[in-house]
N, C-alpha and C. Protein backbone atom coordinates (compact mmCIF):
# COMPACT_ATOMS: atom_id res chain seq x y z
N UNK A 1 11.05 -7.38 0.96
CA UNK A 1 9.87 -8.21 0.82
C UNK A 1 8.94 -7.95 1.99
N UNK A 2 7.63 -8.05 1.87
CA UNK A 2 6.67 -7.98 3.14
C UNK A 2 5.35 -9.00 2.72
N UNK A 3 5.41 -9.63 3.88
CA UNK A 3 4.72 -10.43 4.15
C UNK A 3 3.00 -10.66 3.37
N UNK A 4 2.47 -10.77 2.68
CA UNK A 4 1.35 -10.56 1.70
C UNK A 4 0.03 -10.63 2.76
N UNK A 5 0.37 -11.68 4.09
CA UNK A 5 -0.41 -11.80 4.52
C UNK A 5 -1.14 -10.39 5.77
N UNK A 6 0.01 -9.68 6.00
CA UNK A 6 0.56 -8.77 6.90
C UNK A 6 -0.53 -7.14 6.17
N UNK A 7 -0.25 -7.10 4.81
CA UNK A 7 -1.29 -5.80 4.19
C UNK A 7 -2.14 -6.07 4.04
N UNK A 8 -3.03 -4.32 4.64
CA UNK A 8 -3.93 -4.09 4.80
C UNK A 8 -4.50 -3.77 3.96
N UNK A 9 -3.72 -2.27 3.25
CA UNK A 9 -3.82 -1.80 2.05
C UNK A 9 -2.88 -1.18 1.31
N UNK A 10 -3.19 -1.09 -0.33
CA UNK A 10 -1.52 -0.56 -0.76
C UNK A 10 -2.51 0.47 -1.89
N UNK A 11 -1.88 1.65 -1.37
CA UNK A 11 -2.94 3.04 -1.98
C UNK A 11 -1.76 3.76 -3.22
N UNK A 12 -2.76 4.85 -3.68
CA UNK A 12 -1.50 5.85 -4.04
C UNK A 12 -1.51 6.92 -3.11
N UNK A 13 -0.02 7.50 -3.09
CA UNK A 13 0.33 8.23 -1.96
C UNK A 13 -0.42 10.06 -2.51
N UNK A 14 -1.22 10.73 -3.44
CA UNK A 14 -1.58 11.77 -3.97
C UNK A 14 -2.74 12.26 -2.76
N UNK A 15 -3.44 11.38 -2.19
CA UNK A 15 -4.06 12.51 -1.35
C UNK A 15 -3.60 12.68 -0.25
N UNK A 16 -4.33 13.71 0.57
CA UNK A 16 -3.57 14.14 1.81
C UNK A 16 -4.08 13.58 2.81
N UNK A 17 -4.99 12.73 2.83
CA UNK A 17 -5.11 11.46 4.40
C UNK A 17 -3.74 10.72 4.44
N UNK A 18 -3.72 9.96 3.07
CA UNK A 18 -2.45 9.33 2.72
C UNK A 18 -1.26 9.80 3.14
N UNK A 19 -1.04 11.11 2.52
CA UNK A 19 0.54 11.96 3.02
C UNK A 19 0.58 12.10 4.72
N UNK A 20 -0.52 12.15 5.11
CA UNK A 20 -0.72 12.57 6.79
C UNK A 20 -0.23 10.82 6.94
N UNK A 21 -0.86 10.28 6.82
CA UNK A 21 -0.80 8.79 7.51
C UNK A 21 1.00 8.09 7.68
N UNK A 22 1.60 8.54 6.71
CA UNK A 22 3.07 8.69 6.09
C UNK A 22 3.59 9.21 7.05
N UNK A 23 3.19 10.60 7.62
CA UNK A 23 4.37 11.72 8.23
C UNK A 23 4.13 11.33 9.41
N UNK A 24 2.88 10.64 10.07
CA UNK A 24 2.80 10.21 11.24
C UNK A 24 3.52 8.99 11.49
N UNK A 25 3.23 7.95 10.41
CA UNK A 25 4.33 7.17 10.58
C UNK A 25 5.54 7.26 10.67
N UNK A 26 6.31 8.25 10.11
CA UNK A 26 7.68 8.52 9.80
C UNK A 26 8.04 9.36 11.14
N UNK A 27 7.11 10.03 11.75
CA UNK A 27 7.41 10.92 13.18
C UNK A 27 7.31 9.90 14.64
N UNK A 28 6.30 8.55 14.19
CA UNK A 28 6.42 7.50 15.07
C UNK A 28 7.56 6.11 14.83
N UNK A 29 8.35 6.07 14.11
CA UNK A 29 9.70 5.63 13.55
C UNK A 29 8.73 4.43 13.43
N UNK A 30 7.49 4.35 12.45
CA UNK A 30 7.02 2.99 11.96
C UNK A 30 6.95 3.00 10.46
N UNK A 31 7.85 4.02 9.75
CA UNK A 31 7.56 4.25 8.43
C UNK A 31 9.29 3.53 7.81
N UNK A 32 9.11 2.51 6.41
CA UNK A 32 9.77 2.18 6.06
C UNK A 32 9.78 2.11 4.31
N UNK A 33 11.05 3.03 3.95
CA UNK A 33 10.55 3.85 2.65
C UNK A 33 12.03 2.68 2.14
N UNK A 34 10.61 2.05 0.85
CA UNK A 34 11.87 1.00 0.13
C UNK A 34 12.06 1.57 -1.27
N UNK A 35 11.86 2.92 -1.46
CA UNK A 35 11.62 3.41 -3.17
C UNK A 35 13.25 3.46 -3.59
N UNK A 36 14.84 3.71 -2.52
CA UNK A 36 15.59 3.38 -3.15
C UNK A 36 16.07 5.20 -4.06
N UNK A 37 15.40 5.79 -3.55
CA UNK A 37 15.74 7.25 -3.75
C UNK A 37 14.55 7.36 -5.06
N UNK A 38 13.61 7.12 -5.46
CA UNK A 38 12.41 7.10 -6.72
C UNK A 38 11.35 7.55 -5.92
N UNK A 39 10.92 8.21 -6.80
CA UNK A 39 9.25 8.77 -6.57
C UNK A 39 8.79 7.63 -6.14
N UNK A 40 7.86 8.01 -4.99
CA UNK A 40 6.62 7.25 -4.32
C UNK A 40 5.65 6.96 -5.08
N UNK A 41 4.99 5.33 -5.37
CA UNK A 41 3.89 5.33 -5.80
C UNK A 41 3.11 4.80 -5.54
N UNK A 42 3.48 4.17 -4.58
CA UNK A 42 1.86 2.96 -3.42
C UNK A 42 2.77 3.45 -1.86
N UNK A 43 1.63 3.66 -1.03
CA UNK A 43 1.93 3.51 0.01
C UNK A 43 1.07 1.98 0.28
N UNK A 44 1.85 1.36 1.60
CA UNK A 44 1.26 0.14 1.91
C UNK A 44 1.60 0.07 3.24
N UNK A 45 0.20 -0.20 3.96
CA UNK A 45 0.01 -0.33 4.91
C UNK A 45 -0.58 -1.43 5.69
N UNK A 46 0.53 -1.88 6.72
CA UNK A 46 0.43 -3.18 7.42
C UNK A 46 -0.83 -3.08 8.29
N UNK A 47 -1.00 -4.47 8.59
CA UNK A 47 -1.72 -4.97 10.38
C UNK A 47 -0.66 -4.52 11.62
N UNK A 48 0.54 -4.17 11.42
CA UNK A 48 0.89 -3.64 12.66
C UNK A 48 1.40 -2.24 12.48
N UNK A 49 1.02 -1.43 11.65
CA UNK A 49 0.38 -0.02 11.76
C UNK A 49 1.78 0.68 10.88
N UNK A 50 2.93 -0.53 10.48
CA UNK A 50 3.96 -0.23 9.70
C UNK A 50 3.53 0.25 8.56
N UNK A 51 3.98 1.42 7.93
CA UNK A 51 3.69 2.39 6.62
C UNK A 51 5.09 1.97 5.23
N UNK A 52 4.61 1.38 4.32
CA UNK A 52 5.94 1.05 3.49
C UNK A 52 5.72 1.70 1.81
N UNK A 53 6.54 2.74 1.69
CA UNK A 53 6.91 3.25 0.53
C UNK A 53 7.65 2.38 -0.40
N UNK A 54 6.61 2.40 -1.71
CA UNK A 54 7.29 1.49 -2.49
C UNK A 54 6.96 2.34 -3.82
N UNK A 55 8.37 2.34 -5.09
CA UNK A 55 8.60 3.30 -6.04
C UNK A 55 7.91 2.22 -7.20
N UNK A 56 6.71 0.93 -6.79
CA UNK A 56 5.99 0.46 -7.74
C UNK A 56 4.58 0.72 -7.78
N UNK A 57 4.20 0.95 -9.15
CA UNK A 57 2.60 1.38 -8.71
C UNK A 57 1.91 0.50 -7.80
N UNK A 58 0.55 0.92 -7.72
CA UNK A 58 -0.40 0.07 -7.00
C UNK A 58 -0.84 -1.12 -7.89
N UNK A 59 -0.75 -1.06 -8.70
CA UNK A 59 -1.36 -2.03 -9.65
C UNK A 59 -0.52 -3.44 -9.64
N UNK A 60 0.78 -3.15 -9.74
CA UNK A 60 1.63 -3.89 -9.72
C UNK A 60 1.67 -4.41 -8.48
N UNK A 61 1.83 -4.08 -7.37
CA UNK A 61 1.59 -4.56 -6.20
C UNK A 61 0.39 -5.50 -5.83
N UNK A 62 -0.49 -4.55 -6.40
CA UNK A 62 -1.79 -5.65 -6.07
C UNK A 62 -1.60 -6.66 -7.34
N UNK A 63 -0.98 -6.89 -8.66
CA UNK A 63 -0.96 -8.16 -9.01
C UNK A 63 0.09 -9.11 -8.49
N UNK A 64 1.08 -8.36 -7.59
CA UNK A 64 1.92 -9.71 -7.16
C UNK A 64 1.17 -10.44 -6.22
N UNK A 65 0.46 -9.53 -5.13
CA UNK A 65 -0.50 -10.36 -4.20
C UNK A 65 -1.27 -11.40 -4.81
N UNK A 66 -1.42 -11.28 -6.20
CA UNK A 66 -2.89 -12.13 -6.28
C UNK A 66 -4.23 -11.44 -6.78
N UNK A 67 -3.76 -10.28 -5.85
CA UNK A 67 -5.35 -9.33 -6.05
C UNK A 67 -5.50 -8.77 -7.23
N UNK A 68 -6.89 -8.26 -7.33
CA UNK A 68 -7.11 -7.18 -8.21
C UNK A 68 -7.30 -5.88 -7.70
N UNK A 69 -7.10 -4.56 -8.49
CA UNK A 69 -6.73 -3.25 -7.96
C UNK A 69 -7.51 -2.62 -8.87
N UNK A 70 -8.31 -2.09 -7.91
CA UNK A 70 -9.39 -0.92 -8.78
C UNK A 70 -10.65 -1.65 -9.35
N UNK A 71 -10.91 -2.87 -8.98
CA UNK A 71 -11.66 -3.85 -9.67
C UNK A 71 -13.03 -3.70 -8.59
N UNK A 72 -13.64 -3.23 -8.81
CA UNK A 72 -14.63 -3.25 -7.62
C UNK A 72 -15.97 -4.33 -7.98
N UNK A 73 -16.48 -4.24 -9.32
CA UNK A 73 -17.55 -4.65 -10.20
C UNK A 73 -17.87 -6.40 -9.67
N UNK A 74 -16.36 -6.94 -9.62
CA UNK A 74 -16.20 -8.21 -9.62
C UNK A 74 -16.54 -8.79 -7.82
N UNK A 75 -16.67 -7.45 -7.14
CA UNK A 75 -16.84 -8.09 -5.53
C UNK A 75 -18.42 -8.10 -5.38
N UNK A 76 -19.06 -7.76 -6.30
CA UNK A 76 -20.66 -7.93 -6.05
C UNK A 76 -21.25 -9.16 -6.57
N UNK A 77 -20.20 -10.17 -7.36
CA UNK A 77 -20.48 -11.43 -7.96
C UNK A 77 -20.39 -12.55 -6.47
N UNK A 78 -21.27 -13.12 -7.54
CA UNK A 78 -21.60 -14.61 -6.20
C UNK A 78 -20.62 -15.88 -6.63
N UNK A 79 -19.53 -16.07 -6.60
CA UNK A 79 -18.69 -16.57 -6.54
C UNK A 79 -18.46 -18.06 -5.42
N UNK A 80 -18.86 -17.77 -4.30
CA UNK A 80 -18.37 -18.66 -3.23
C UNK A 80 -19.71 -19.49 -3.08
């Protein structure tokens, strides 16, 4: 489990900023891979610079938070 309040962001791991951001974490022992031996499919990245591999999409992740994922349309509404 990680803290909902703690992410920053939870991406897919396909481009190569992403894969870099991973190997640096994993070469600075701040990378924590929960996929359980499964393909990678969100990387998620904390406020304290912790990198966490998780074998659930992004989508799914961002609906347990609460959030929406990929939804951009809805942040230009006047809401508040």
């Amino acid at each position: 489990m990680v803290s909902a309040e703690r992410i920053i962001a939870a991406v897919s791991p396909d481009s190569a900023p992403i894969k870099r951001i991973a190997q640096v974490a994993k070469e600075d022992k701040r990378l924590i891979d929960a996929t359980c031996g499964r393909k990678t499919k969100t990387v998620i990245i904390t406020d304290t610079d912790h990198v966490i591999l998780s074998a659930l999409p992004p989508e799914t992740v961002a609906s347990r938070l609460g959030g929406k994922s990929d939804d951009y349309s809805e942040e230009d509404t006047d809401d508040e």
